[in-house]
C-alpha atoms as a PDB file:
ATOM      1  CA  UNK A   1      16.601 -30.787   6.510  1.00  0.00           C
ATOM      2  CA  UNK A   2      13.594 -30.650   4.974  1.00  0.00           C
ATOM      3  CA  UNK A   3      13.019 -27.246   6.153  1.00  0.00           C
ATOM      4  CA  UNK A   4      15.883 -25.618   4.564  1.00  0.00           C
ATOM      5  CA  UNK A   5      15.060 -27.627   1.234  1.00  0.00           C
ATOM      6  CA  UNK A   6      11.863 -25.695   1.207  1.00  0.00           C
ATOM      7  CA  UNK A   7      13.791 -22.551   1.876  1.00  0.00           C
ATOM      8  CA  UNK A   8      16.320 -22.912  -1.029  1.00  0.00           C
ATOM      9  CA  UNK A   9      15.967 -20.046  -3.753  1.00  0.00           C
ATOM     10  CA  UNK A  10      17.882 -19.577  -6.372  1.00  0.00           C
ATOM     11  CA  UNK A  11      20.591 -16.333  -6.553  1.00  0.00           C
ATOM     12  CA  UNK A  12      19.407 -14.471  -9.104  1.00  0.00           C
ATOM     13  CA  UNK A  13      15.496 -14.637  -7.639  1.00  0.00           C
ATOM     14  CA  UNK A  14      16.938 -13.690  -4.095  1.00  0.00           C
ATOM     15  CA  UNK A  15      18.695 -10.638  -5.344  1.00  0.00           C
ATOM     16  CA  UNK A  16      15.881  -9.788  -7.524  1.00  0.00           C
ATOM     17  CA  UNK A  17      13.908  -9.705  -4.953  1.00  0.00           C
ATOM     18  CA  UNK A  18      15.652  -7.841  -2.875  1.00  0.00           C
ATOM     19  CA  UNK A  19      16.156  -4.992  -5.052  1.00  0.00           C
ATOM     20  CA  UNK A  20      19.773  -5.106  -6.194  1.00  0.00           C
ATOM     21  CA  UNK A  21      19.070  -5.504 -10.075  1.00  0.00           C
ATOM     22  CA  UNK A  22      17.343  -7.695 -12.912  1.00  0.00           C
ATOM     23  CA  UNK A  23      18.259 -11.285 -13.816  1.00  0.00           C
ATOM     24  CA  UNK A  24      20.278 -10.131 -16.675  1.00  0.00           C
ATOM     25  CA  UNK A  25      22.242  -7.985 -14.217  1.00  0.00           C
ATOM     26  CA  UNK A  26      22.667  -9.963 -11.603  1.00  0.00           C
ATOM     27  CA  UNK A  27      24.275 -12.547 -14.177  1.00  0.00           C
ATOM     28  CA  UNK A  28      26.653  -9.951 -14.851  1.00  0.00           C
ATOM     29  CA  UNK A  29      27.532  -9.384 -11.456  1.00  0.00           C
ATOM     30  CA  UNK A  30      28.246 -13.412 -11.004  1.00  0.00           C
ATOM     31  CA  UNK A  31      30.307 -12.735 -13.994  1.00  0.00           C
ATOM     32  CA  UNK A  32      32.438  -9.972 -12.330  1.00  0.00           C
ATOM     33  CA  UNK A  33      32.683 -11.683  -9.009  1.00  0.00           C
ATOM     34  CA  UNK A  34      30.913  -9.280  -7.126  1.00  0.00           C
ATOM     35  CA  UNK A  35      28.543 -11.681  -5.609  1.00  0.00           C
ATOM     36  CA  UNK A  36      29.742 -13.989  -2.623  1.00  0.00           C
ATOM     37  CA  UNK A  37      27.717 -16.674  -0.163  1.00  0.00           C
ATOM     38  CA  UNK A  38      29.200 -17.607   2.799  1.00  0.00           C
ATOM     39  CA  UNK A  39      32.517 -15.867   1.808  1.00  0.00           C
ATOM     40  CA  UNK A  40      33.108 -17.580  -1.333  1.00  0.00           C
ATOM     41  CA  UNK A  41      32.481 -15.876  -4.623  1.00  0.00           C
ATOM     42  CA  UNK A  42      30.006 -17.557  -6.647  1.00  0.00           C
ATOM     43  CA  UNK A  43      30.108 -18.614 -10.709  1.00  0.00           C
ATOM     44  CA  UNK A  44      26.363 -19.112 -10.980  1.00  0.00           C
ATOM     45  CA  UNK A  45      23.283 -17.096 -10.864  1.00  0.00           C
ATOM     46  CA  UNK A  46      20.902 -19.744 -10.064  1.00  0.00           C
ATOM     47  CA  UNK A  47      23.032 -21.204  -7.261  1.00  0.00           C
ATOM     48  CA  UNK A  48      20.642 -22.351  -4.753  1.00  0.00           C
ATOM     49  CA  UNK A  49      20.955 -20.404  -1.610  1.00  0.00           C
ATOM     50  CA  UNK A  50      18.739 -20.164   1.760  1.00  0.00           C
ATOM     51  CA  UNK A  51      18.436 -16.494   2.488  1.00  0.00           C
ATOM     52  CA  UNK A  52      17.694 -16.876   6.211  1.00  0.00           C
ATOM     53  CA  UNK A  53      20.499 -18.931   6.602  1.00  0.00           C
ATOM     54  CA  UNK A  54      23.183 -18.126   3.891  1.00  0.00           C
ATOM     55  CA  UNK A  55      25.311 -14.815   4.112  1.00  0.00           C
ATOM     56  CA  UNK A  56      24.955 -13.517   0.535  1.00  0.00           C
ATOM     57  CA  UNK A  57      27.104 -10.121  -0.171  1.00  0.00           C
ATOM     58  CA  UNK A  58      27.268  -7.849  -2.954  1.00  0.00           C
ATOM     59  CA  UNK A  59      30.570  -6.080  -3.598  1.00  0.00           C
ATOM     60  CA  UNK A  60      31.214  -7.023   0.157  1.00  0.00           C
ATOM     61  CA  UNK A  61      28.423  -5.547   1.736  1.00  0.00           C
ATOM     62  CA  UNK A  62      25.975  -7.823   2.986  1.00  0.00           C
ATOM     63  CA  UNK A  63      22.447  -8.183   1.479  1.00  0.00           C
ATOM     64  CA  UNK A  64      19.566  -8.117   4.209  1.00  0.00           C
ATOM     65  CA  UNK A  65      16.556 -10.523   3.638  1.00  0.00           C
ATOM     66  CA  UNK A  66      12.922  -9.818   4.236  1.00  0.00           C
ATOM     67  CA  UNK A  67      10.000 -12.358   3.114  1.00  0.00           C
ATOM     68  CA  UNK A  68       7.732  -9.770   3.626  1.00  0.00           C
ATOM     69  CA  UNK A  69       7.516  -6.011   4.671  1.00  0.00           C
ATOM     70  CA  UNK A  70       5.173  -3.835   5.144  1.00  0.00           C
ATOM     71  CA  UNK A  71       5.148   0.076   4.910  1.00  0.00           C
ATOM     72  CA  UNK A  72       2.847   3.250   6.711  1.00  0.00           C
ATOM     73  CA  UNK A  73       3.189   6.025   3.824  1.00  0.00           C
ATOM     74  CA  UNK A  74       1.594   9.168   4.538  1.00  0.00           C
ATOM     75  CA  UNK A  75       1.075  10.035   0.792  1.00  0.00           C
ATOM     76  CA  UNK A  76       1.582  13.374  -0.222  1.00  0.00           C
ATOM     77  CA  UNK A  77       0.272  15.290  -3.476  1.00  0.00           C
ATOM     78  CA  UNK A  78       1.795  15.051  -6.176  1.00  0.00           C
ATOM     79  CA  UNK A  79       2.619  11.147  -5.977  1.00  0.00           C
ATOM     80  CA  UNK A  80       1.182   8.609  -7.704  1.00  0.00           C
ATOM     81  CA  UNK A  81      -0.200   5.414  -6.237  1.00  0.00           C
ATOM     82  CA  UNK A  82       2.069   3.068  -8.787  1.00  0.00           C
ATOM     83  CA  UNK A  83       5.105   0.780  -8.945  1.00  0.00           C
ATOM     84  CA  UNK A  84       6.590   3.016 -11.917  1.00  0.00           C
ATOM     85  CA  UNK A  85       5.542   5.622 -13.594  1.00  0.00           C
ATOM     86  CA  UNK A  86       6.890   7.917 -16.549  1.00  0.00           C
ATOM     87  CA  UNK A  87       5.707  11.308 -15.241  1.00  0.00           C
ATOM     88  CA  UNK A  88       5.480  11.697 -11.784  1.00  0.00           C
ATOM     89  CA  UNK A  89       7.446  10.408  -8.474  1.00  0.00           C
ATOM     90  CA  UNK A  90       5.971   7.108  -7.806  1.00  0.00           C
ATOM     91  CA  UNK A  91       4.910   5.943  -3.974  1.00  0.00           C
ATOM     92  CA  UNK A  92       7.525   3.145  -4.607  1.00  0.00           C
ATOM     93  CA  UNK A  93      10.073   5.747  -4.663  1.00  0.00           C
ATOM     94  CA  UNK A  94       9.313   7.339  -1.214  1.00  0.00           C
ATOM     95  CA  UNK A  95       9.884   3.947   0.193  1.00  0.00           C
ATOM     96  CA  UNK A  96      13.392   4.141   0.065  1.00  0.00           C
ATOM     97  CA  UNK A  97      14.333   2.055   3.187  1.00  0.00           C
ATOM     98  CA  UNK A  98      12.626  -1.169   1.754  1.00  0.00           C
ATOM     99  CA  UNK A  99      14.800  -4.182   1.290  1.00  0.00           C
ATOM    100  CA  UNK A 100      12.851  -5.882  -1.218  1.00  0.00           C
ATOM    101  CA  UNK A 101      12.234  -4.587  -5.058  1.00  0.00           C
ATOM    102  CA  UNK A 102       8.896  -5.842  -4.793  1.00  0.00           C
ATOM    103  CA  UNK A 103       6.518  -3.884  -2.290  1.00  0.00           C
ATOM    104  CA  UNK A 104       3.628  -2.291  -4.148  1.00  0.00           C
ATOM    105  CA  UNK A 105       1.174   0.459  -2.911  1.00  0.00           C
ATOM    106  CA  UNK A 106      -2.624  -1.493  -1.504  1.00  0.00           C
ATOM    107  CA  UNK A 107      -5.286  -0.006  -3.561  1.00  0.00           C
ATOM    108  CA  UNK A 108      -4.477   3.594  -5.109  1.00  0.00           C
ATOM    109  CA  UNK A 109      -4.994   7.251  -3.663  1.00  0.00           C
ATOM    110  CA  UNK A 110      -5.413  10.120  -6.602  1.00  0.00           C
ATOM    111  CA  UNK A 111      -2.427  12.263  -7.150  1.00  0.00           C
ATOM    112  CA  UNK A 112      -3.930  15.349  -5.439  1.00  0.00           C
ATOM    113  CA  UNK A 113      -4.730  13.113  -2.473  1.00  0.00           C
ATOM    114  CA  UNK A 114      -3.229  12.660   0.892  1.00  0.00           C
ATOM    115  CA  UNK A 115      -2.886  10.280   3.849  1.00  0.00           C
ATOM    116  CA  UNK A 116      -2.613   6.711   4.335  1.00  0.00           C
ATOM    117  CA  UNK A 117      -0.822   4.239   2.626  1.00  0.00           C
ATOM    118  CA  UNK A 118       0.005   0.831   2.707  1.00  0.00           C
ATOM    119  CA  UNK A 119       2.993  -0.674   0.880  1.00  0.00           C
ATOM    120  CA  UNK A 120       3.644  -4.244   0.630  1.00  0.00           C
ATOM    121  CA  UNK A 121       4.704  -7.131  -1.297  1.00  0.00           C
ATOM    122  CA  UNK A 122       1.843  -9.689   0.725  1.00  0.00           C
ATOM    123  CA  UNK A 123      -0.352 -10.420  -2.184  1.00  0.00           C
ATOM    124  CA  UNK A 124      -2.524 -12.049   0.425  1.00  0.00           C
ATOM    125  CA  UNK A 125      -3.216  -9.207   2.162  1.00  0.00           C
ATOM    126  CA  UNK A 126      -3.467  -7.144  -0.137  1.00  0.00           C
ATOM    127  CA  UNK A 127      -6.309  -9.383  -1.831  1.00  0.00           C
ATOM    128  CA  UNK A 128      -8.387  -9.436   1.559  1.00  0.00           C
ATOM    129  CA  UNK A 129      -7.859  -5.356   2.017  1.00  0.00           C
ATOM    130  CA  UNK A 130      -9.357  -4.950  -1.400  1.00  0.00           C
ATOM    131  CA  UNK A 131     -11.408  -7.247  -2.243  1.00  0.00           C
ATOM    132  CA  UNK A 132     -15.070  -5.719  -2.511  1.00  0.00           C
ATOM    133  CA  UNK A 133     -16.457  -8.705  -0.299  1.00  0.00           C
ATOM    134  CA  UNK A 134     -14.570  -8.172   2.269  1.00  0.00           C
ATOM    135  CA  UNK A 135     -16.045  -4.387   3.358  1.00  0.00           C
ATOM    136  CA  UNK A 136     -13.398  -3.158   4.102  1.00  0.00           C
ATOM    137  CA  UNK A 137     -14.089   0.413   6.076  1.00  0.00           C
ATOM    138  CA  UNK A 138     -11.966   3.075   4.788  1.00  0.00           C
ATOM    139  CA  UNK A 139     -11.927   6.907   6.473  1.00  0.00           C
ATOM    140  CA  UNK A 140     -11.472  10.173   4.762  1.00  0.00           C
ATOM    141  CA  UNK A 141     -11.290  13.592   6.225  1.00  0.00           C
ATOM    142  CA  UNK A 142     -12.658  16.287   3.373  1.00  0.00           C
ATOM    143  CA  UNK A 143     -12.905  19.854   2.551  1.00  0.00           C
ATOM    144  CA  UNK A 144     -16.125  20.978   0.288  1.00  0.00           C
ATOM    145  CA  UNK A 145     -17.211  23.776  -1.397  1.00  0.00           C
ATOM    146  CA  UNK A 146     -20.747  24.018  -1.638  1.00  0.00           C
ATOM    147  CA  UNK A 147     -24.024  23.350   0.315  1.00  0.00           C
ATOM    148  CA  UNK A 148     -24.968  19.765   1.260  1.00  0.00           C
ATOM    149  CA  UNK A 149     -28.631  18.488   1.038  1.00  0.00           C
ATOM    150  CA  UNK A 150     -29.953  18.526   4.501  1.00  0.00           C
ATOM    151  CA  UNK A 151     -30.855  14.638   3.877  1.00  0.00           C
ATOM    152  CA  UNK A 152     -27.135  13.950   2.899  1.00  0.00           C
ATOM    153  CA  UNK A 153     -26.338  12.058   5.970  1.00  0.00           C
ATOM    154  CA  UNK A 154     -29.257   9.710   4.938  1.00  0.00           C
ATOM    155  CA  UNK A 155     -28.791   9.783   1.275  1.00  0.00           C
ATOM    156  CA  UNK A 156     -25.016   8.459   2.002  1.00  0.00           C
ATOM    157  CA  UNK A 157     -26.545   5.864   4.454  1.00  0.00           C
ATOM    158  CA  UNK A 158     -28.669   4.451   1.875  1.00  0.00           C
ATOM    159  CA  UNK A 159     -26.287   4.281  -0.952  1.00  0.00           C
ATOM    160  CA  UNK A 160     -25.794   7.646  -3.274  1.00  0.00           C
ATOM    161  CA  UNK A 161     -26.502   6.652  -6.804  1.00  0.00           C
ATOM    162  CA  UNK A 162     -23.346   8.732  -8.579  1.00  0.00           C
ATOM    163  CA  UNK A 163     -24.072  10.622 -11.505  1.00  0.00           C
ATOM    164  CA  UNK A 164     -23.095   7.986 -14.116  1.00  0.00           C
ATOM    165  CA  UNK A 165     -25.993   5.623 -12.189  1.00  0.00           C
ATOM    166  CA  UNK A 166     -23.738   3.613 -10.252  1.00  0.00           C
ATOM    167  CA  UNK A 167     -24.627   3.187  -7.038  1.00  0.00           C
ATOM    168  CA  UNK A 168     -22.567   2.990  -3.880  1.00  0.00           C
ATOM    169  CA  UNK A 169     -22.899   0.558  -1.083  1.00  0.00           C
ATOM    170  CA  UNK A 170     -24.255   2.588   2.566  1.00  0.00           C
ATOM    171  CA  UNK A 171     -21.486   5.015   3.812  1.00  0.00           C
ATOM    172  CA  UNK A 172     -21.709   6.880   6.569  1.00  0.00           C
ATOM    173  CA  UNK A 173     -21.467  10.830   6.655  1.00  0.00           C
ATOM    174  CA  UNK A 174     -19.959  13.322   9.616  1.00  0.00           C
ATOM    175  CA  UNK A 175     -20.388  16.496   8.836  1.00  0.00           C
ATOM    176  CA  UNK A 176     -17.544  17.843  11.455  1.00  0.00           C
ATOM    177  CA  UNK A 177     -18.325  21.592  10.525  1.00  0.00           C
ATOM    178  CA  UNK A 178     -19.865  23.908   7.874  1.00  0.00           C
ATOM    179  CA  UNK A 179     -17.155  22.477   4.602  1.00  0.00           C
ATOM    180  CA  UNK A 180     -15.410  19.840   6.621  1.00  0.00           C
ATOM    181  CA  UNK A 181     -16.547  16.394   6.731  1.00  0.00           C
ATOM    182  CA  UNK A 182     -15.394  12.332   7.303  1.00  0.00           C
ATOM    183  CA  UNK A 183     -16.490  10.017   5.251  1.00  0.00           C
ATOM    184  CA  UNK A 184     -16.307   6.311   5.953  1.00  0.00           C
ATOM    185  CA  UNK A 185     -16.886   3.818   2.997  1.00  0.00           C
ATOM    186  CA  UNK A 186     -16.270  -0.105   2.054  1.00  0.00           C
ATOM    187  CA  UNK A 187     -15.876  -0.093  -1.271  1.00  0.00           C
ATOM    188  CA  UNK A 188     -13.090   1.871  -4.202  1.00  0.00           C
ATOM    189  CA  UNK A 189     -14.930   3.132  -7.153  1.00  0.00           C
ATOM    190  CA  UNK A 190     -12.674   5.117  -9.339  1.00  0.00           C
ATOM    191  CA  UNK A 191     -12.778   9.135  -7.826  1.00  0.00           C
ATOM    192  CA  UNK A 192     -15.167   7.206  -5.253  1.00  0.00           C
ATOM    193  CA  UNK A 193     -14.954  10.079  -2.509  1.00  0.00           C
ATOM    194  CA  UNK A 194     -15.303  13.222  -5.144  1.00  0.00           C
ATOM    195  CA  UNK A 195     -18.274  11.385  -7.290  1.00  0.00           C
ATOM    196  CA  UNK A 196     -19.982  11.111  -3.936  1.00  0.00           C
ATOM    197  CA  UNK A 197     -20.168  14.444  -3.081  1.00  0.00           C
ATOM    198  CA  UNK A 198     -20.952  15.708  -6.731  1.00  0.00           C
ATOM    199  CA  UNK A 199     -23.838  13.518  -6.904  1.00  0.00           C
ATOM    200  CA  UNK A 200     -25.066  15.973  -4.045  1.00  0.00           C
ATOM    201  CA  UNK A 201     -24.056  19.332  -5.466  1.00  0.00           C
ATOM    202  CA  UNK A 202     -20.787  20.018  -3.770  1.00  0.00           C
ATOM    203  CA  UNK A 203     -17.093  19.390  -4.807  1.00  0.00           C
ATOM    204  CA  UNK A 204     -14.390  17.962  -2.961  1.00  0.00           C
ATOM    205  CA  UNK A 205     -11.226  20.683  -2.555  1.00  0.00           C
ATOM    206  CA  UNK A 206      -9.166  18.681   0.093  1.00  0.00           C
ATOM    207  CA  UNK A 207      -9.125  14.899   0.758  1.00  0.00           C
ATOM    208  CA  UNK A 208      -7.032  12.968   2.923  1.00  0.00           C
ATOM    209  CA  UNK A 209      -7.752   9.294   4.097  1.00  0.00           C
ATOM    210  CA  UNK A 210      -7.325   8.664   7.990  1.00  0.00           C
ATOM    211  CA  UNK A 211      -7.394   4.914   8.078  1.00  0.00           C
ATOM    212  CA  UNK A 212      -7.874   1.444   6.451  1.00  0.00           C
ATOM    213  CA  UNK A 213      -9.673  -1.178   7.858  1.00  0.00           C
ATOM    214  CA  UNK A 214      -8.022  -1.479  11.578  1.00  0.00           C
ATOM    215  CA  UNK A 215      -4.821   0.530  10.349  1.00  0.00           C
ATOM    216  CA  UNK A 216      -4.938   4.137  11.391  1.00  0.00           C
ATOM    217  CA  UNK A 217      -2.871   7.007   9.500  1.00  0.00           C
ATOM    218  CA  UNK A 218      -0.046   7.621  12.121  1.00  0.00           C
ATOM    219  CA  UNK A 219      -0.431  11.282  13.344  1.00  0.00           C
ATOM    220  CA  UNK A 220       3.681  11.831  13.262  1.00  0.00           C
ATOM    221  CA  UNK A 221       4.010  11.205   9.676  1.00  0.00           C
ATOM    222  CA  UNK A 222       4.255  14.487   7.625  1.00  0.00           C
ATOM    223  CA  UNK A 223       3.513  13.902   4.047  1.00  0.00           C
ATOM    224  CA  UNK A 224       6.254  11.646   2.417  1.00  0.00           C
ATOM    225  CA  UNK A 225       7.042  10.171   5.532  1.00  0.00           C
ATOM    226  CA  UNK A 226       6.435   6.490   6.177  1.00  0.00           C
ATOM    227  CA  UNK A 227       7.356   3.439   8.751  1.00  0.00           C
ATOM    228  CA  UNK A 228       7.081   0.097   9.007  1.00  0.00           C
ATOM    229  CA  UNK A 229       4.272  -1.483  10.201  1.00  0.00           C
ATOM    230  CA  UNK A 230       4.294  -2.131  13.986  1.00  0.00           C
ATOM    231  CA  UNK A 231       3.825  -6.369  14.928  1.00  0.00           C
ATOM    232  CA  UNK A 232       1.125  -5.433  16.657  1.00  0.00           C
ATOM    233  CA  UNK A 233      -0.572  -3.662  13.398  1.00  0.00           C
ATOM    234  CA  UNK A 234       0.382  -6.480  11.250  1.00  0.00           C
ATOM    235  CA  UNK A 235      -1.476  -8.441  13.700  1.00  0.00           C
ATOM    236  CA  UNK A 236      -4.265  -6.568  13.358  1.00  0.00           C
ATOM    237  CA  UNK A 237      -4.431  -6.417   9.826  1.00  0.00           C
ATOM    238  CA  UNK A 238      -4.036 -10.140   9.128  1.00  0.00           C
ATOM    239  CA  UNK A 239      -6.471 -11.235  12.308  1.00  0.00           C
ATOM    240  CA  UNK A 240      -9.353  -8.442  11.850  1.00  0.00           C
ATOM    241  CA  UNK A 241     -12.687  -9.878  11.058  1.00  0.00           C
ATOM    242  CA  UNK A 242     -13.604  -7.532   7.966  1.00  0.00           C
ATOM    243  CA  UNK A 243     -16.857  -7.358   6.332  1.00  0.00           C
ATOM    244  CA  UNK A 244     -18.511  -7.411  10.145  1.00  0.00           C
ATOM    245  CA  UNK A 245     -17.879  -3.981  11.263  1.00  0.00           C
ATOM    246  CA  UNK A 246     -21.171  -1.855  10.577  1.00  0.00           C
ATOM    247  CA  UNK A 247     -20.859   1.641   8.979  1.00  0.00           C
END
């Protein structure tokens, strides 16, 4: 008893929540007698309801409940790392198989960058991904134009001090051929990846991350494709010891 007491949400928060509209709207649809639980239609929109127990339908079509979900996005160009946006197509957007309203991309690629995304509503996780404590190693796979130092390998070991003076915690440099590299760094300073290689006379032309902490860029995505998260991955994600790895 006690269990479903702490599972009781109200209507309106559940449906919110689960994409089908805003609190205003959902009122509405009480209104209308769209909205049914358990086969009878409902007159309030803050009826208490348990969502993993209670069958709550929407002009008869039953609403599926997720706590929490969690999304693979390879990101393509052109697509902003945001919830909403008034310009471009939004990552959000690509995510069109969620069942909740409320998933939100887990740190931010730049528009003109591709490859791995995560998408979720787990503030929790979310907070431990990013955090800058936490060290979390992140791979990229870049395409340069110019000539590196011949110390850049050491230079990006050591921390590169970026051309506004900031200086970057140790990253670690593979130089895979002559304009290709990985790069592998803990931290998200704004244009992070394309300061980096400025500071040492080259500019990036092509940048695409490869993984996230122990979450690795699925090779059968094509940009704009996404999944959900395997168990096992969630596992991983929640259960990984960051900050110990060494770059």
């Amino acid at each position: 008893m006690a269990e479903r007491k702490k599972a009781m949400i109200r209507l309106d928060k559940f449906l919110t929540e689960m994409g089908r509209g805003t609190r205003s709207q959902v009122k509405e649809m009480v209104r209308k007698g769209r909205i049914t639980v358990n086969g009878q239609a409902v007159r309030q929109a803050d009826l208490k309801i348990n969502p993993e127990a209670d069958q709550i339908c929407l002009d008869g079509a039953a609403v599926a409940y997720a706590r929490t979900e969690y999304y693979m996005l390879n990101k393509p160009q052109g697509v902003v790392s945001a919830t909403e946006d008034g310009r471009y197509q939004t990552v959000t957007e690509l995510i069109t198989g969620a069942l909740r309203g409320d998933i939100f991309p887990v740190g931010r690629l730049d528009i003109d960058t591709e490859g791995l995304l995560l998408l979720t509503n787990d503030g929790s996780l979310a907070h431990n991904l990013l955090s800058p404590r936490k060290h979390v190693d992140k791979v990229y796979f870049a395409r340069i134009e110019g000539q590196l130092p011949e110390d850049a390998v050491g230079r990006a070991a050591a921390g590169l001090v970026l051309e506004d003076g900031t200086k970057t915690l140790p990253a670690r440099l593979e130089i895979l051929e002559p304009g290709q590299v990985r790069l592998t760094i803990r931290e998200g300073k704004f244009h992070q990846v394309k300061r980096m290689f400025e500071a040492m006379g080259c500019r990036v032309t092509y940048l695409k991350r490869l993984s996230m902490g122990p979450l690795v860029l699925d090779p059968a995505l094509a940009p704009g494709e996404y999944r959900p998260l395997t168990k096992q991955e969630i596992q991983d994600l929640q259960g990984c010891q960051m900050g110990q790895k060494q770059v």
